[in-house]
Protein backbone atom coordinates (compact mmCIF):
# COMPACT_ATOMS: atom_id res chain seq x y z
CA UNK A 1 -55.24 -58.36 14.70
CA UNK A 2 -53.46 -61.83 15.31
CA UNK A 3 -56.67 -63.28 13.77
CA UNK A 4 -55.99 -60.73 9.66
CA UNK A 5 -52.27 -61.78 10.50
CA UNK A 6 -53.06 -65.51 10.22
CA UNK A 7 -55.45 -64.64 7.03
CA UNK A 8 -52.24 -62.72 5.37
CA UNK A 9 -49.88 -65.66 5.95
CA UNK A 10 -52.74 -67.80 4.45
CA UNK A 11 -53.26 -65.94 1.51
CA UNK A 12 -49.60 -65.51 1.11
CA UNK A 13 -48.65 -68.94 0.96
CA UNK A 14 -51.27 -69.93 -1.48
CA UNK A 15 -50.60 -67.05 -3.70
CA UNK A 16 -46.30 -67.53 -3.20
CA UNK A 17 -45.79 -70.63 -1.87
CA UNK A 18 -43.82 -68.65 1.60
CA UNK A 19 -44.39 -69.22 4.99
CA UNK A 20 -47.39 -71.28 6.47
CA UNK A 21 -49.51 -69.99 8.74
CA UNK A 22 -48.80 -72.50 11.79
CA UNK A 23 -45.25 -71.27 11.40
CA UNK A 24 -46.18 -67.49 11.69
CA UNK A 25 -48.55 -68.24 14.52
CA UNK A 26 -45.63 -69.51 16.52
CA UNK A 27 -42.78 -66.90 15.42
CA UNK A 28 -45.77 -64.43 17.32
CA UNK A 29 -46.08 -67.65 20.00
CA UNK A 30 -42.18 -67.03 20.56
CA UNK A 31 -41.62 -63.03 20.14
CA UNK A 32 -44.78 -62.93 22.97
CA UNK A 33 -42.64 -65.36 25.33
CA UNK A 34 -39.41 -63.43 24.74
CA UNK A 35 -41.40 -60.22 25.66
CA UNK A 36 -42.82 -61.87 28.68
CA UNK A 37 -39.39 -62.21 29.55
CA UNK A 38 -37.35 -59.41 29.30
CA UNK A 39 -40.49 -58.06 31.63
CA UNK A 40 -40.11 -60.66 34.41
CA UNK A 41 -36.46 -59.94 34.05
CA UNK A 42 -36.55 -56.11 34.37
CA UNK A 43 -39.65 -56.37 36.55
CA UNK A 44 -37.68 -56.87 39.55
CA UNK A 45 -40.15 -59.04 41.38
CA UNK A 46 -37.77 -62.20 41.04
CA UNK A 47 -35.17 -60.35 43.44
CA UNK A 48 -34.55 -61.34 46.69
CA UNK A 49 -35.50 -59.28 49.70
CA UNK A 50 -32.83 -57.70 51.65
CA UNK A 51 -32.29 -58.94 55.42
CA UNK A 52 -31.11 -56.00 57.86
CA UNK A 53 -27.87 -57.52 57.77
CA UNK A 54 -27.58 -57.42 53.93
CA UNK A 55 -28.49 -53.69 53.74
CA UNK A 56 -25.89 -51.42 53.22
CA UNK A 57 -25.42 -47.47 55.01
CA UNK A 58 -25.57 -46.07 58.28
CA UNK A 59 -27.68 -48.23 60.65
């Protein structure tokens, strides 16, 4: 898929003059990091574990 994007841009720009291909490659470069990230960040792995005397309830 990535690989018809990059022939689109291509053709584009030769046909328009628009964006080059090395810039659409990384626009996709940064919208996949930015995805990567709001997964780590909702993921929940990064948290810290909770000690038994950071737990809260009825111990």
């Amino acid at each position: 898929m990535i690989d018809q994007l990059m022939i689109l841009a291509e053709t584009g720009e030769n046909a328009t003059g628009g964006v080059t291909p090395p810039m659409v490659g990384i626009g996709v470069f940064i919208i996949l990091m930015i995805l990567l990230g709001l997964t780590y960040l909702t993921g929940g792995t990064h948290q810290r574990k909770r000690g038994k005397s950071d737990q809260h309830g009825d111990d």
